[in-house]
Each structure stands twice: as C-alpha cells, then as structure tokens.
C-alpha atoms as a PDB file:
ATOM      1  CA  UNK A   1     105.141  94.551 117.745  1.00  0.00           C
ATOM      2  CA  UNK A   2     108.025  96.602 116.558  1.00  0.00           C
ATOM      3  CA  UNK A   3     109.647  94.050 114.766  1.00  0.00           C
ATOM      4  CA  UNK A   4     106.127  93.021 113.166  1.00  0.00           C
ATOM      5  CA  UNK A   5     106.301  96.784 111.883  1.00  0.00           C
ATOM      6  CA  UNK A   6     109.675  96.766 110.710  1.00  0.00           C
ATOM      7  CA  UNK A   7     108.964  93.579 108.746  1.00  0.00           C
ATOM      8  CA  UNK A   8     105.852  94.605 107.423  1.00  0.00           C
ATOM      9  CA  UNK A   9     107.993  97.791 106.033  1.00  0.00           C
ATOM     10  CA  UNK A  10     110.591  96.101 104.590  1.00  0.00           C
ATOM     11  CA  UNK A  11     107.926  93.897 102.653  1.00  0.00           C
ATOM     12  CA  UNK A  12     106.247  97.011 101.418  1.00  0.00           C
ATOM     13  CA  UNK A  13     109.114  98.256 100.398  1.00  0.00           C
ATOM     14  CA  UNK A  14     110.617  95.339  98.659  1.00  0.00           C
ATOM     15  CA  UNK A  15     106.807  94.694  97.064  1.00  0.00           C
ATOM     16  CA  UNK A  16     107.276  98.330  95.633  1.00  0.00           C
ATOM     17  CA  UNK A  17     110.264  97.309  93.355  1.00  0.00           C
ATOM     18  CA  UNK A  18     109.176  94.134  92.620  1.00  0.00           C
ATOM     19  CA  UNK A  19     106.167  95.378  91.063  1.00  0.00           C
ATOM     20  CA  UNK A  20     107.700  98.246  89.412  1.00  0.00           C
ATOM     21  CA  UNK A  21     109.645  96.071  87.747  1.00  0.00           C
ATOM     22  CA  UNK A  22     106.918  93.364  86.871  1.00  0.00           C
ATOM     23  CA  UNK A  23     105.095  96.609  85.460  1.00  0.00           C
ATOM     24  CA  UNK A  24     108.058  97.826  83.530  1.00  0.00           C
ATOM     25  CA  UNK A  25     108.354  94.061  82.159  1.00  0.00           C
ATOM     26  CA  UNK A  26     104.523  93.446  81.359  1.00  0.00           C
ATOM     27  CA  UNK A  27     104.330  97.159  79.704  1.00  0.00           C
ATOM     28  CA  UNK A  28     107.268  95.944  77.211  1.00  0.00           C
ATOM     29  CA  UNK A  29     105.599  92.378  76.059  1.00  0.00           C
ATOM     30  CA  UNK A  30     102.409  94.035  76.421  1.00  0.00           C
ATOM     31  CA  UNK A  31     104.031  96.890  73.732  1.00  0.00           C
ATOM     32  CA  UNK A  32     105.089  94.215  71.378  1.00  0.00           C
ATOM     33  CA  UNK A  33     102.096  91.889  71.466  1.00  0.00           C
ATOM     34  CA  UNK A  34     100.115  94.797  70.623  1.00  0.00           C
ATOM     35  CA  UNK A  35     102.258  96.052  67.874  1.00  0.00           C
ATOM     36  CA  UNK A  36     101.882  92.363  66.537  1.00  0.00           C
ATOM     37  CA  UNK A  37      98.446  92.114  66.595  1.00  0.00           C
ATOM     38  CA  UNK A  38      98.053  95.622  64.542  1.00  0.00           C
ATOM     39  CA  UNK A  39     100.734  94.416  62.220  1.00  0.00           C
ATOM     40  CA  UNK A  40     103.016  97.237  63.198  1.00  0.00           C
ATOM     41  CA  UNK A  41     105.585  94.361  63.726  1.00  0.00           C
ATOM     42  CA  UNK A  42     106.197  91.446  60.800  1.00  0.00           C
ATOM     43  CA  UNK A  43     103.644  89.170  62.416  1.00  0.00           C
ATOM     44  CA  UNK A  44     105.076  86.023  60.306  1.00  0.00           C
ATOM     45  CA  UNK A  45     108.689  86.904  62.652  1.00  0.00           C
ATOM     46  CA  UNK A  46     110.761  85.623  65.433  1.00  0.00           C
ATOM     47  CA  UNK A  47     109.451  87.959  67.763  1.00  0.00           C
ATOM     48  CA  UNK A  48     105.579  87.342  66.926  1.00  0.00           C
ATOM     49  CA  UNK A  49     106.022  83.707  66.932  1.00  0.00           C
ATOM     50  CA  UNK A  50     107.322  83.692  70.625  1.00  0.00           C
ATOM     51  CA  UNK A  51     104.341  86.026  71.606  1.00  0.00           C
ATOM     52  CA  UNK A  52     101.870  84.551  69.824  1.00  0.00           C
ATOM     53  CA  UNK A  53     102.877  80.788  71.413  1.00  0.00           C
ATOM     54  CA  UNK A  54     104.070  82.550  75.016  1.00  0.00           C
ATOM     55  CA  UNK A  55     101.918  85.535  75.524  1.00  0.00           C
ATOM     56  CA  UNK A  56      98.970  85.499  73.939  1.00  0.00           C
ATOM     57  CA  UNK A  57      97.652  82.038  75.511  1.00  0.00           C
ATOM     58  CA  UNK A  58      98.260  83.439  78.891  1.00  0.00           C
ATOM     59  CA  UNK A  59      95.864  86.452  77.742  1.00  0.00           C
ATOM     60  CA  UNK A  60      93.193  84.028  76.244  1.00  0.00           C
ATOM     61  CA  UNK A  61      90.719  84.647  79.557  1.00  0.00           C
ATOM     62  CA  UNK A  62      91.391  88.891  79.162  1.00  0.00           C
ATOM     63  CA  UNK A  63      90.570  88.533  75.213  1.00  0.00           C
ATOM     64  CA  UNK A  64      87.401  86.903  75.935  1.00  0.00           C
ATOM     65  CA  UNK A  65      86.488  89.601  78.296  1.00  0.00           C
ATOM     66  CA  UNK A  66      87.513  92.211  76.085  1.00  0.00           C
ATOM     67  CA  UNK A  67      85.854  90.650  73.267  1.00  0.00           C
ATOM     68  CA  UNK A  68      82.609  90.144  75.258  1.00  0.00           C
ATOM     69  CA  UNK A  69      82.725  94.019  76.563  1.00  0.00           C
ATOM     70  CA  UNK A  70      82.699  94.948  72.853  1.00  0.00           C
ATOM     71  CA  UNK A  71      86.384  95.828  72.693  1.00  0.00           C
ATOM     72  CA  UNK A  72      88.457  94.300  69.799  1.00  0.00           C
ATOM     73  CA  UNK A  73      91.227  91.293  70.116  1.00  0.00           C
ATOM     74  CA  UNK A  74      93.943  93.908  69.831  1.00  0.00           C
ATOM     75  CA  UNK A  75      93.286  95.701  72.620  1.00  0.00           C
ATOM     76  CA  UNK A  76      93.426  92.907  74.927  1.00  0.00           C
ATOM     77  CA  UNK A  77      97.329  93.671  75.943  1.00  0.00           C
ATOM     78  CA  UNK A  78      96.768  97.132  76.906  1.00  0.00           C
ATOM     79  CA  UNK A  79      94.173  95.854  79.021  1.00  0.00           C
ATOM     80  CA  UNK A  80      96.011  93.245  80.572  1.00  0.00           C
ATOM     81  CA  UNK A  81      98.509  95.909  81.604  1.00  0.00           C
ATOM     82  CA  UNK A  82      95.689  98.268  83.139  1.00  0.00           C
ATOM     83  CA  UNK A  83      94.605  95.281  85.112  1.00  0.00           C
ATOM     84  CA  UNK A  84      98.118  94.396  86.367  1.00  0.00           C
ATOM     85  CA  UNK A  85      98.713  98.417  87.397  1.00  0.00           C
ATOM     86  CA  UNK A  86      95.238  98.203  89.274  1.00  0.00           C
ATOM     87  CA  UNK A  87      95.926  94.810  90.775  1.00  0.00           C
ATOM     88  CA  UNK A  88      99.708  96.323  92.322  1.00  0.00           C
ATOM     89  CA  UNK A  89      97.631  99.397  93.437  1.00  0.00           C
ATOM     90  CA  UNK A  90      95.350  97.344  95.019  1.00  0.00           C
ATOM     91  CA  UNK A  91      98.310  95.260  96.962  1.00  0.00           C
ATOM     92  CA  UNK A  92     100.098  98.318  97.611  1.00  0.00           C
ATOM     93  CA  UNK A  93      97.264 100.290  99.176  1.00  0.00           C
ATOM     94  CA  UNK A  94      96.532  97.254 101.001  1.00  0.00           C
ATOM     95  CA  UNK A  95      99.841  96.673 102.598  1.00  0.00           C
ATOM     96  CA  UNK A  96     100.379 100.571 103.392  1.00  0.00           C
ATOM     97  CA  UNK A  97      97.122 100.388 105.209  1.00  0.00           C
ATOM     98  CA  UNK A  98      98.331  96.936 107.023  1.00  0.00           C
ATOM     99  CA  UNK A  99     101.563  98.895 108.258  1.00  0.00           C
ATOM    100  CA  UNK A 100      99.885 101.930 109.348  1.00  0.00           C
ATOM    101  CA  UNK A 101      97.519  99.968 111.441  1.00  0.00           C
ATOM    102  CA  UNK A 102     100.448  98.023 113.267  1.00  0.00           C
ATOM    103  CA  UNK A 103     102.426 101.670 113.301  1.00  0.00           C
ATOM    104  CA  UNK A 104      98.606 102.882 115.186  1.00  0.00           C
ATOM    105  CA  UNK A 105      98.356 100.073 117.181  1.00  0.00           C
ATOM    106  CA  UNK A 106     102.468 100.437 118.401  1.00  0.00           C
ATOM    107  CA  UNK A 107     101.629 103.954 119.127  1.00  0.00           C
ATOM    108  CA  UNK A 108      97.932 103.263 121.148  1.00  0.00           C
ATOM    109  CA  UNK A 109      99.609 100.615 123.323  1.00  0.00           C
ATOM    110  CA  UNK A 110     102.709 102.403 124.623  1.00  0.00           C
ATOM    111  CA  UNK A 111     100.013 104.609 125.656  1.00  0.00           C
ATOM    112  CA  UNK A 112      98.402 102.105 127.917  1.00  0.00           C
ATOM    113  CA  UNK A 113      94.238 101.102 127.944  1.00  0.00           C
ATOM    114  CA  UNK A 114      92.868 104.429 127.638  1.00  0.00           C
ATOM    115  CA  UNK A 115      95.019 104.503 123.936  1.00  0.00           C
ATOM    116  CA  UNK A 116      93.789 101.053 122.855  1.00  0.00           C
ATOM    117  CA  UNK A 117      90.533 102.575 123.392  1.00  0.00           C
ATOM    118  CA  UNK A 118      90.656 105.567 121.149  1.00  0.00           C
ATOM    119  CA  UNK A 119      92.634 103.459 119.068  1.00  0.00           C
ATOM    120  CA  UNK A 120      89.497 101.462 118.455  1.00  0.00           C
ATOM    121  CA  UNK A 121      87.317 104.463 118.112  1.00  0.00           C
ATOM    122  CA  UNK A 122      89.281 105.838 115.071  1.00  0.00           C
ATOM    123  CA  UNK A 123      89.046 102.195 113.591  1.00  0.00           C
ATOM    124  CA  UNK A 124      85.295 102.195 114.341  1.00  0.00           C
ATOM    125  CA  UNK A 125      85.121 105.706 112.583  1.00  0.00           C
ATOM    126  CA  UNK A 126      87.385 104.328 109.452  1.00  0.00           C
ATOM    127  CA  UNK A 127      85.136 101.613 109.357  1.00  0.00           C
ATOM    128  CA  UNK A 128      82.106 103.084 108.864  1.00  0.00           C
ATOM    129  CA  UNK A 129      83.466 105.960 106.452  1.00  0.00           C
ATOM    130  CA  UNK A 130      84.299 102.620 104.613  1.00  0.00           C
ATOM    131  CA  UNK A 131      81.114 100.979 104.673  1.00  0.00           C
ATOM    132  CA  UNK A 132      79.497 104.135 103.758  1.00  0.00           C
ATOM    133  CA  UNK A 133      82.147 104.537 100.017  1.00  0.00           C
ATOM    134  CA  UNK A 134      81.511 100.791  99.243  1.00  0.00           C
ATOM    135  CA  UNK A 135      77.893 100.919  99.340  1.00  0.00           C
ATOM    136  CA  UNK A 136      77.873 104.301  97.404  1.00  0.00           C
ATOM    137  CA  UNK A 137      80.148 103.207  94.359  1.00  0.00           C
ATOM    138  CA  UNK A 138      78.257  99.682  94.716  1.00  0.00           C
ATOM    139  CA  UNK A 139      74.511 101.698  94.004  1.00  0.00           C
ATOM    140  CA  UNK A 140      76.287 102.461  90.512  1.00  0.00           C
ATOM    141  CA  UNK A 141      76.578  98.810  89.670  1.00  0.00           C
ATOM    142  CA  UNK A 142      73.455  96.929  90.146  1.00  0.00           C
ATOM    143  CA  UNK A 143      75.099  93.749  90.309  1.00  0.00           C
ATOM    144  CA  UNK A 144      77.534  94.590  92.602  1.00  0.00           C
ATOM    145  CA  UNK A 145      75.012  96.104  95.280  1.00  0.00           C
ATOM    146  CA  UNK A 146      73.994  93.210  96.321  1.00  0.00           C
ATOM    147  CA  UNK A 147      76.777  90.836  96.090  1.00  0.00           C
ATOM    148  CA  UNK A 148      78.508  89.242  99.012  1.00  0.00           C
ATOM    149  CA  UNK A 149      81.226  92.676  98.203  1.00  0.00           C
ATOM    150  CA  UNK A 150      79.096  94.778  98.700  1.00  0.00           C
ATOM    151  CA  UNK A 151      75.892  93.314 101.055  1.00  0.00           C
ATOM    152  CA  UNK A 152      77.794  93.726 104.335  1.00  0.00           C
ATOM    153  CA  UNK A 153      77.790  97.715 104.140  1.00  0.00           C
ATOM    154  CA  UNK A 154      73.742  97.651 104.168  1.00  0.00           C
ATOM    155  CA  UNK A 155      73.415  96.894 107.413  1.00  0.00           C
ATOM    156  CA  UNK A 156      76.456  98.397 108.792  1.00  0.00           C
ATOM    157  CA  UNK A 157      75.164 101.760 107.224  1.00  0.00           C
ATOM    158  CA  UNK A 158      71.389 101.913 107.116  1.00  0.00           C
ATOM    159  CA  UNK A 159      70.894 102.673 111.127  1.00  0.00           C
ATOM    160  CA  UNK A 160      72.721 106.266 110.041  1.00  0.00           C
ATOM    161  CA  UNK A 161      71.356 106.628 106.565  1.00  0.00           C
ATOM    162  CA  UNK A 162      67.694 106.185 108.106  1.00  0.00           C
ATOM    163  CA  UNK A 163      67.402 108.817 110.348  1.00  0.00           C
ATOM    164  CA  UNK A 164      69.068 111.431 107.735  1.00  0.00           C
ATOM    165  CA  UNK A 165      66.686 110.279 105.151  1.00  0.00           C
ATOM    166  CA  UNK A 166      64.079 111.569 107.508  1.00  0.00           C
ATOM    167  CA  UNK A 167      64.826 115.037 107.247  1.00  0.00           C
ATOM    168  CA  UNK A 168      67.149 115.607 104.131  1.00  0.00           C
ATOM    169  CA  UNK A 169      65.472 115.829 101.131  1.00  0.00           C
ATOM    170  CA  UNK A 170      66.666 113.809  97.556  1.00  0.00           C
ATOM    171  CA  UNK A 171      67.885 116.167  94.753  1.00  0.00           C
ATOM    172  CA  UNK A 172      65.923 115.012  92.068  1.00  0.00           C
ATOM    173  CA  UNK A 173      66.606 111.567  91.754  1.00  0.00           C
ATOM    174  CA  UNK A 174      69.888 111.474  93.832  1.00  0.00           C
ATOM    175  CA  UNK A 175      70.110 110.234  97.506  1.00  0.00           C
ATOM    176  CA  UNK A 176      73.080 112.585  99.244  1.00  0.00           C
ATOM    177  CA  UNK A 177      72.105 110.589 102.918  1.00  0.00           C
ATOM    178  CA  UNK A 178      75.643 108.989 102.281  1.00  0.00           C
ATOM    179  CA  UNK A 179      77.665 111.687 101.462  1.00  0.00           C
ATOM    180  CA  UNK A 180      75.993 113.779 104.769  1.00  0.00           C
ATOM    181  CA  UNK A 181      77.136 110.614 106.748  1.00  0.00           C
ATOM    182  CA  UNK A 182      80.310 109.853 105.430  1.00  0.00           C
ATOM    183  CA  UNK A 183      81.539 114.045 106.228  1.00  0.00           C
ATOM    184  CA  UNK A 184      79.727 113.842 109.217  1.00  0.00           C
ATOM    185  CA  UNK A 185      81.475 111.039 110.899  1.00  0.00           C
ATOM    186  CA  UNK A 186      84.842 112.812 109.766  1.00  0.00           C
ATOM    187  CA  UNK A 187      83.470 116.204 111.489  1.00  0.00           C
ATOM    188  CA  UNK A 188      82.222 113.843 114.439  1.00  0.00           C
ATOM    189  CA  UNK A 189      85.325 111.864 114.882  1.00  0.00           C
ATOM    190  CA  UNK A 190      87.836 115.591 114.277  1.00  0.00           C
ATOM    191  CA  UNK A 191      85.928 116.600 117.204  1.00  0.00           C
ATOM    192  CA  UNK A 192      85.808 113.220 119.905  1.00  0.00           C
ATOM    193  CA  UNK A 193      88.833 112.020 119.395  1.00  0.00           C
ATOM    194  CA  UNK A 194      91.257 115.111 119.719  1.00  0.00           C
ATOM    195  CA  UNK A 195      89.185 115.858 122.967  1.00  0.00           C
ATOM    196  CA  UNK A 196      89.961 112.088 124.510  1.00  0.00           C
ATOM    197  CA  UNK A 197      93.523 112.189 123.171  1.00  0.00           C
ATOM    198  CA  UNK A 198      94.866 115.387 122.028  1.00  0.00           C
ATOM    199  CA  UNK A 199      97.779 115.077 119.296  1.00  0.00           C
ATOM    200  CA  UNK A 200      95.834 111.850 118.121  1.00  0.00           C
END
C-alpha cells in the first residue's frame, strides 16, 4: 500500500508540471490566435497562417459552441484556455483526492479492523455530503438534474431531505433541506467519529 501511495504522489506531482506547462503553452497560442482573429496581428502573416491551418481547426468543435452560446468566433481561444484550466483542475482535484484516500486507507489499516471501520464511516459521511452538493448545483440546471450525472444523488439523498422537509419551512421559493443536511452530517460526523477514534 505504501508504495501504491508513493506512486500515486509522484504522479501527482509530475501531473502538476506537466500541466503547468501545457497551460503556459496553450495560454501563448491561445494569445496569438486571438490577437489574429481581432487583427491585432497581420492576419495575411507567417504567424497567422500557421494558426489559422494548425490551431484553429483543432478549435472548430469550441467555436461552434461558442458561436451557438451567443459568443463571437474570436473569443473561442480564450475559451479553449478556460476549458483546459478547468479540465487540469478537475484531474488535479481528482488525483489529490485518489492519494488522500490511499494515505486514509494506509493510516485505518495499521490500525487494525476497528480503523477500517471508521475509515468507512468518514467515507460514508464524504459520500453523502457529496451527493447532497451534486444534487444542489444540479437543481440550477434543469437538464442536468436529471441526467445520468446527476440522477444517482436523488435517491442517495431524499431518505434525509424528507424528513427535514417535514418540519423546516421553504424561504419563499427556496428549499434550504440540503444545506441543513449537508452541515448536519459535518456536525454529526465531528461528533461520532472523534468519539470512536479520537485524533481521527
């Protein structure tokens, strides 16, 4: 398990600077394709040629997004970019969160059953606190409520958010059931956990 962990670090780490630099790369073309398509750079030139043949097919799905979203055709670099710095977030977060479960897990187990056990109780908690985020930000976007994203978190929720419905009222037209549940499993799990395993 160690060496799982000290592989999985060493991956995170090297991911790190290899998107940096993919990000430090992208933000450069992504500089100059823009400054062609405003005509801040001689778009008849050497450099625009070798975008406009390179670059700009490889960007022909983001145009059409940006283009359908209302945004104009010379935006579509900038947007590229935001997508790639999202996209290495994304990875990023999810390898950290891969390497602190192994670093849990390596922790829980030198600890024998009874760790494995809690271990799986703060997961159980995580999860949940999870469930409860995804379907909140998925109410905003109709679409995305009920997509196969999103669906899973109705039933993995609703036998909490039920009950609290009961007996806290909406404000106006806003449900707070989630936000109640998602503190309230923190202030639930602050409290069990330390109890079973203190310095948890």
């Amino acid at each position: 398990m160690n060496v799982v962990y000290g592989a999985l670090a060493t991956i995170a780490a090297g991911m790190r600077t290899v998107l940096l630099a993919g990000g430090v790369a992208l933000a450069t073309v992504a500089a100059a394709d823009w400054a062609v398509r405003t005509r801040r750079i001689n778009p008849f030139g050497g450099v625009a040629r070798f975008l406009r043949n390179t670059v700009d097919p490889r960007l022909a799905g983001v145009e059409k997004q940006v283009v359908r979203a209302g945004g104009h055709p010379s935006q579509t670099p900038l947007w590229a970019l935001v997508g790639y710095v999202v996209i290495a977030a994304l990875i990023l977060a999810a390898f950290d969160l891969l390497v602190g479960v192994v670093a849990q897990a390596i922790a829980a187990s030198s600890l024998g059953g009874y760790g494995i056990v809690v271990l799986l109780l703060h997961w159980t908690f995580s999860f949940l606190r999870l469930a409860v985020m995804i379907r909140v930000i998925s109410s905003w976007f109709p679409r995305l409520a009920y997509s196969v994203w999103a669906r899973w978190t109705i039933p993995a929720t609703e036998w909490m958010l039920r009950p609290l419905r009961r007996v806290i009222p909406t404000i106006g037209m806003i449900d707070i059931t989630p936000i109640v549940a998602y503190f309230g499993l923190q202030l639930v799990e602050s409290l069990i956990l330390p109890a079973l395993l203190p310095g948890f």
